[in-house]
N, C-alpha and C. Protein backbone atom coordinates (compact mmCIF):
# COMPACT_ATOMS: atom_id res chain seq x y z
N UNK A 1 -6.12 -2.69 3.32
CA UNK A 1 -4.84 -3.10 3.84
C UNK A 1 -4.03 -1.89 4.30
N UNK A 2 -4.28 -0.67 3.21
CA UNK A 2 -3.28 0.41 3.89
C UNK A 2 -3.70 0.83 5.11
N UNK A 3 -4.95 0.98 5.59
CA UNK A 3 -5.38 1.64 6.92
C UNK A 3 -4.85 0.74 8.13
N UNK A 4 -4.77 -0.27 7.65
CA UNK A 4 -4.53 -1.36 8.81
C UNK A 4 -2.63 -1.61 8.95
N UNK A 5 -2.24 -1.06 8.39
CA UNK A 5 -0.97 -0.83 7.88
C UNK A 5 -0.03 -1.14 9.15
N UNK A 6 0.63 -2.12 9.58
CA UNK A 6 1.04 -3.50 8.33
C UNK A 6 0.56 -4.34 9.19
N UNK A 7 -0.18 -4.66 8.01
CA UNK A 7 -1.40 -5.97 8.35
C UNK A 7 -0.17 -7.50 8.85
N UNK A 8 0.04 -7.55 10.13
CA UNK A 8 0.61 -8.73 10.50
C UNK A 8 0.48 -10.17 10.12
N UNK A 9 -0.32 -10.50 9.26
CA UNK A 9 -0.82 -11.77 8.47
C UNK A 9 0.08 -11.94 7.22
N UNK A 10 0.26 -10.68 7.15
CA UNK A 10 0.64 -10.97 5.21
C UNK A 10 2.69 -10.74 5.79
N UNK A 11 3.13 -11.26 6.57
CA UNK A 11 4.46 -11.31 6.84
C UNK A 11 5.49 -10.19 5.92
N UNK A 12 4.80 -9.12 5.78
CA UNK A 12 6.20 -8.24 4.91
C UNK A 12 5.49 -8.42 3.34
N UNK A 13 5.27 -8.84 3.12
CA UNK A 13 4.81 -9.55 1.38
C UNK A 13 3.10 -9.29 1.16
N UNK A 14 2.78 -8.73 -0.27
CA UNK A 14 1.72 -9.10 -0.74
C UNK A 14 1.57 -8.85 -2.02
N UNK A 15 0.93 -10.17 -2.79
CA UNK A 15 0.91 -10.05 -4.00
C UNK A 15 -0.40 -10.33 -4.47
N UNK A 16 -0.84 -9.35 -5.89
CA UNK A 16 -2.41 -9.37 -6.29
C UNK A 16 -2.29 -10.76 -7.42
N UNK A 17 -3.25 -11.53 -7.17
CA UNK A 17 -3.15 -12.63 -7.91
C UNK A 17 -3.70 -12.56 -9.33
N UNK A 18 -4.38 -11.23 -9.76
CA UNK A 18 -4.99 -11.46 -11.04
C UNK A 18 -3.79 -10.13 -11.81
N UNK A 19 -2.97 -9.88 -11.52
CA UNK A 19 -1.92 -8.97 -12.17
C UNK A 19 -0.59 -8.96 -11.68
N UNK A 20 -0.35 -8.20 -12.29
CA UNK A 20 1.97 -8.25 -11.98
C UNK A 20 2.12 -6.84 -11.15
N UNK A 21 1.55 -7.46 -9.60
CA UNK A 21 1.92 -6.24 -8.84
C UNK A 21 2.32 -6.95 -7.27
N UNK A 22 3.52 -6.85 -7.07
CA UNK A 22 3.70 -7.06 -5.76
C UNK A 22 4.55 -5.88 -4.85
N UNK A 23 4.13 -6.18 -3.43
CA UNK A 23 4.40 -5.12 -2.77
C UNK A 23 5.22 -5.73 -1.49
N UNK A 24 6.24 -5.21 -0.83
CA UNK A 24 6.93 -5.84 -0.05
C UNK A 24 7.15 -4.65 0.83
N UNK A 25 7.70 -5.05 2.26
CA UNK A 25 7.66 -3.74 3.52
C UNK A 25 8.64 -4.51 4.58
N UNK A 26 9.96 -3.79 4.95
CA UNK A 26 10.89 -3.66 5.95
C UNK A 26 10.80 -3.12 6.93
N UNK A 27 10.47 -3.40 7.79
CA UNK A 27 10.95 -2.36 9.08
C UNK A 27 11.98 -2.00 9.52
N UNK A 28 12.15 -0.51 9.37
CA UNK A 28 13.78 -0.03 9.77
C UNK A 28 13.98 0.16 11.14
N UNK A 29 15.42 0.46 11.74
CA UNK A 29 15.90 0.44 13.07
C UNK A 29 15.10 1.29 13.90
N UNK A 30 14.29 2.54 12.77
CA UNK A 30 13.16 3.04 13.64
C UNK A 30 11.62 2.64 13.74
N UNK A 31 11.09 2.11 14.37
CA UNK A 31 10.19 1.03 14.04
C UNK A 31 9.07 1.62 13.82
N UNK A 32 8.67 2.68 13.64
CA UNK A 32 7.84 3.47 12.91
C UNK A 32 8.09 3.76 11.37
N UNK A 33 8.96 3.38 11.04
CA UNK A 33 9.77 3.98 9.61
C UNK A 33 9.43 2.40 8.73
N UNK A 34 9.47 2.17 7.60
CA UNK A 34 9.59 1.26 6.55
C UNK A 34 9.80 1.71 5.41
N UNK A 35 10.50 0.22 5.09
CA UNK A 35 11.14 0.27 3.31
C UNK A 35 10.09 -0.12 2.44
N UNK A 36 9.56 0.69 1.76
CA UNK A 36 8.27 -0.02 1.19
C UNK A 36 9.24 -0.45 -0.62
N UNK A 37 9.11 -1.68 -1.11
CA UNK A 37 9.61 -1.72 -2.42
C UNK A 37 8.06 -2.20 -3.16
N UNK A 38 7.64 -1.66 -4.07
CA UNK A 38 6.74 -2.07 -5.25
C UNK A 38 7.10 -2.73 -6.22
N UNK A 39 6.83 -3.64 -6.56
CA UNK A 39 6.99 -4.37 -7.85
C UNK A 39 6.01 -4.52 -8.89
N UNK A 40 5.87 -3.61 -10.34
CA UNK A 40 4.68 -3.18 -11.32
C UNK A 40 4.64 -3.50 -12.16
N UNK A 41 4.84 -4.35 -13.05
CA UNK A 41 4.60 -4.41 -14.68
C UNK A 41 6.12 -4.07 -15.32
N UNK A 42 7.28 -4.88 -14.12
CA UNK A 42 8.58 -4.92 -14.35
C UNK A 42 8.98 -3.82 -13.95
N UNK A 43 8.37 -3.27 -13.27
CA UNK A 43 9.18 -2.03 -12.84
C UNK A 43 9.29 -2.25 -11.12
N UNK A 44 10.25 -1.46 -10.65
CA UNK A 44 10.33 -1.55 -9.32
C UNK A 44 10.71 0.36 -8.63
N UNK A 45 9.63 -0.02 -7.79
CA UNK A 45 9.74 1.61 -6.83
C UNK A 45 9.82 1.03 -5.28
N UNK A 46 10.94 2.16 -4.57
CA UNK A 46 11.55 2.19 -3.19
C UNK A 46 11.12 3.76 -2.90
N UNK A 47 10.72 3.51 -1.51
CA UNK A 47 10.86 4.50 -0.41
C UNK A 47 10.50 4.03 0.44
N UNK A 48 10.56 5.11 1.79
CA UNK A 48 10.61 4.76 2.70
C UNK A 48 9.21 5.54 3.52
N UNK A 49 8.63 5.08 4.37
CA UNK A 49 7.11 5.98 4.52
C UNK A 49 7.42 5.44 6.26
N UNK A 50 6.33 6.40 7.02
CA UNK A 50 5.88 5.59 8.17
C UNK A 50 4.90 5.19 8.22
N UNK A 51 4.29 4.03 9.34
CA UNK A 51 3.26 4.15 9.48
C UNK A 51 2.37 4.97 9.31
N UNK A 52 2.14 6.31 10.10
CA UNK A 52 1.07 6.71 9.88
C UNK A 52 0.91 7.28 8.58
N UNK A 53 1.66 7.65 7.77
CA UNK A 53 1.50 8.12 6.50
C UNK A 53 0.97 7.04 5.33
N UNK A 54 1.57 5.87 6.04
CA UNK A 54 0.61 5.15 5.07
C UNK A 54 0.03 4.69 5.11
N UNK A 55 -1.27 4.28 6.50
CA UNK A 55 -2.15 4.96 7.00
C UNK A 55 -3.06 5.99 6.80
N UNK A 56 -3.06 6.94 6.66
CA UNK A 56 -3.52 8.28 6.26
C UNK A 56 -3.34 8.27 4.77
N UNK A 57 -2.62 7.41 4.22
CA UNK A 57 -3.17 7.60 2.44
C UNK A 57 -3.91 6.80 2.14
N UNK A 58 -4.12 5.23 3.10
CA UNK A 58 -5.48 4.63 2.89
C UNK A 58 -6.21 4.99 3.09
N UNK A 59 -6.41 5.55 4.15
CA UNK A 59 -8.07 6.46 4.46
C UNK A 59 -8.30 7.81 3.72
N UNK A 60 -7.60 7.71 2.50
CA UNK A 60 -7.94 8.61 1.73
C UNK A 60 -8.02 9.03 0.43
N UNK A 61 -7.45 7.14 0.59
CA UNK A 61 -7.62 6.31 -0.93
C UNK A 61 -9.00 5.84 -0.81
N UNK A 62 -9.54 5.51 0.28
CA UNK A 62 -10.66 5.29 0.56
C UNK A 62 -11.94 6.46 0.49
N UNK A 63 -11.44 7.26 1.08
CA UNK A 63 -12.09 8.05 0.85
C UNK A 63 -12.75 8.41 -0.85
N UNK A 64 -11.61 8.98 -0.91
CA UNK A 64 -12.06 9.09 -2.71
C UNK A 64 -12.64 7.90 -3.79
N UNK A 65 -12.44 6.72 -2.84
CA UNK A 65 -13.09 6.00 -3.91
C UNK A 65 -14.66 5.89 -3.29
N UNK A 66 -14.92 5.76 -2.22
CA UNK A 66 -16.32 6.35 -1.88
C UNK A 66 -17.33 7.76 -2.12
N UNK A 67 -16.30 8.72 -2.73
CA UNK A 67 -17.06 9.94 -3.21
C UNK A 67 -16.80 10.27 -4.69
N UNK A 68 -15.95 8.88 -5.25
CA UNK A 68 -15.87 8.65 -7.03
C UNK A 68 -17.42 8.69 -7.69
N UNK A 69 -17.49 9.12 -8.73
CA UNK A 69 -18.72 9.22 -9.50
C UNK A 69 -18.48 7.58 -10.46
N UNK A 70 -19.86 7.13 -10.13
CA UNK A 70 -20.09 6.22 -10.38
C UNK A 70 -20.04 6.12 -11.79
N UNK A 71 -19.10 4.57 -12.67
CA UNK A 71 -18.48 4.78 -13.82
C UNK A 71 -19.67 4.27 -14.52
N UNK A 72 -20.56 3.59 -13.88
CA UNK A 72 -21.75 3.32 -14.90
C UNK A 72 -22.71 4.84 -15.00
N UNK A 73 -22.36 5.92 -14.67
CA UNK A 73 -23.19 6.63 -14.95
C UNK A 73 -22.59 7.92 -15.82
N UNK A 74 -21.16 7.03 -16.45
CA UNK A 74 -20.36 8.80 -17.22
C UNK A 74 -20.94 7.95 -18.68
């Protein structure tokens, strides 16, 4: 979802159905810019990111989880 960042399907909103994590996204007056708010295990985090940055942390969230050492083998 982050590479594709912002996935036009999920209208601003997305929430994981097997835990207490939702994630919500504004677009500000600069339309490269967004309000990203997190919602965690009762906690709530704000900032503001652009596209491409959050973008570029999926593909590198990705990344690392493709060059993670495999947990069946620690």
């Amino acid at each position: 979802m982050l590479i594709n960042f912002p996935v036009i399907s999920y209208n601003g909103y997305f929430s994981h159905y097997d835990e207490s994590f939702e994630w919500k996204w504004t677009q500000q007056s600069d339309k490269e810019m967004y309000l990203i708010t997190i919602y965690s295990s009762g906690k709530v985090f704000t900032y503001y990111s652009s596209i491409k940055d959050i973008q570029e942390f999926g593909t590198a969230v990705l990344k690392d989880i493709d060059t993670a050492q495999d947990l069946d083998s620690i």
